[in-house]
Protein backbone atom coordinates (compact mmCIF):
# COMPACT_ATOMS: atom_id res chain seq x y z
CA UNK A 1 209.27 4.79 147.81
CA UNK A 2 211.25 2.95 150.56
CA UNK A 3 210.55 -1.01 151.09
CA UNK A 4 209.26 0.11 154.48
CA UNK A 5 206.90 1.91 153.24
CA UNK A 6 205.51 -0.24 150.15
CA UNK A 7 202.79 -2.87 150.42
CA UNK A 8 204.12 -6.17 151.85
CA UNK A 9 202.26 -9.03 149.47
CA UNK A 10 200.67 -11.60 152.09
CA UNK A 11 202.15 -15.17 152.16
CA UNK A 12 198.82 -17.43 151.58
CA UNK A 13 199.61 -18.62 155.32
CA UNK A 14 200.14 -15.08 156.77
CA UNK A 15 198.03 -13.56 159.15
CA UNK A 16 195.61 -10.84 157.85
CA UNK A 17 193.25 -8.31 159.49
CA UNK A 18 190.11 -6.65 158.16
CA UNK A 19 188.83 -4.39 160.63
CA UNK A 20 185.30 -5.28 161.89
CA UNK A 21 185.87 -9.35 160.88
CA UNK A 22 184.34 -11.70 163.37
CA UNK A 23 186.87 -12.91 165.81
CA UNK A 24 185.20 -15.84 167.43
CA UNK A 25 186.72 -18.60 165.39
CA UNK A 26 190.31 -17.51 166.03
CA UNK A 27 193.06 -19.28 167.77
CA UNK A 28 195.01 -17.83 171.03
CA UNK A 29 198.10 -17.95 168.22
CA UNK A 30 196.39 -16.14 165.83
CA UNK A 31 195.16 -13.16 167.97
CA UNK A 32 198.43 -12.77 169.22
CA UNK A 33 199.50 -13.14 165.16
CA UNK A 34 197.29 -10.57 164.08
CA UNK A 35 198.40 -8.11 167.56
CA UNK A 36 202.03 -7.97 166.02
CA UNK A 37 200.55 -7.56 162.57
CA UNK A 38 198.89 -4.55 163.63
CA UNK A 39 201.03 -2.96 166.03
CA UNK A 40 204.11 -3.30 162.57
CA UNK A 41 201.38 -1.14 160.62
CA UNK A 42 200.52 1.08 163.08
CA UNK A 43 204.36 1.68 163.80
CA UNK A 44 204.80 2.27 160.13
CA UNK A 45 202.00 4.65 159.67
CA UNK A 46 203.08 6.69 162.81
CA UNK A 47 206.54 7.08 160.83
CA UNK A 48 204.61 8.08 157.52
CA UNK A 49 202.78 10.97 159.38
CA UNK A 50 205.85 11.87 160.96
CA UNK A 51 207.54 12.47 157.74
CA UNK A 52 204.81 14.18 156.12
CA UNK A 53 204.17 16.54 158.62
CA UNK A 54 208.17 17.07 158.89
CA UNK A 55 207.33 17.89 155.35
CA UNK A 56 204.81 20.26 155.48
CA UNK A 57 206.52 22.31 157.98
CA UNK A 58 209.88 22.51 156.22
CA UNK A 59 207.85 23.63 153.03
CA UNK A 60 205.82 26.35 155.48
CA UNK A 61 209.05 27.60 156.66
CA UNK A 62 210.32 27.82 153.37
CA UNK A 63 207.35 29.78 151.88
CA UNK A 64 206.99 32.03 155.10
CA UNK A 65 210.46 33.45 154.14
């Protein structure tokens, strides 16, 4: 597994997300914290997909042979 794509441990003062979590209680900082949080994982899941469906279709191409 590449360190991209392992679990990054939270620093105890590190912004965290759980979908569906009241927001009223957070700062301007720590929406815009939690933003670039979530736009890093959604970046890194987009590349995941991409190389698993690169995947599949090299191995469907291999076995349509």
């Amino acid at each position: 597994m590449e360190d991209e794509e392992r679990p990054r441990p939270q620093d105890k003062g590190a912004a965290s997300h759980r979908l569906g979590q009241s927001l009223d209680a957070l700062s301007l900082a720590e929406f815009d914290e939690r933003i670039a949080l979530l736009r890093l994982e959604i970046e890194r899941l987009e590349r995941a997909r991409a190389a698993k469906a690169a995947s599949l279709a090299a191995a469907e191409d291999v076995f349509k042979k």
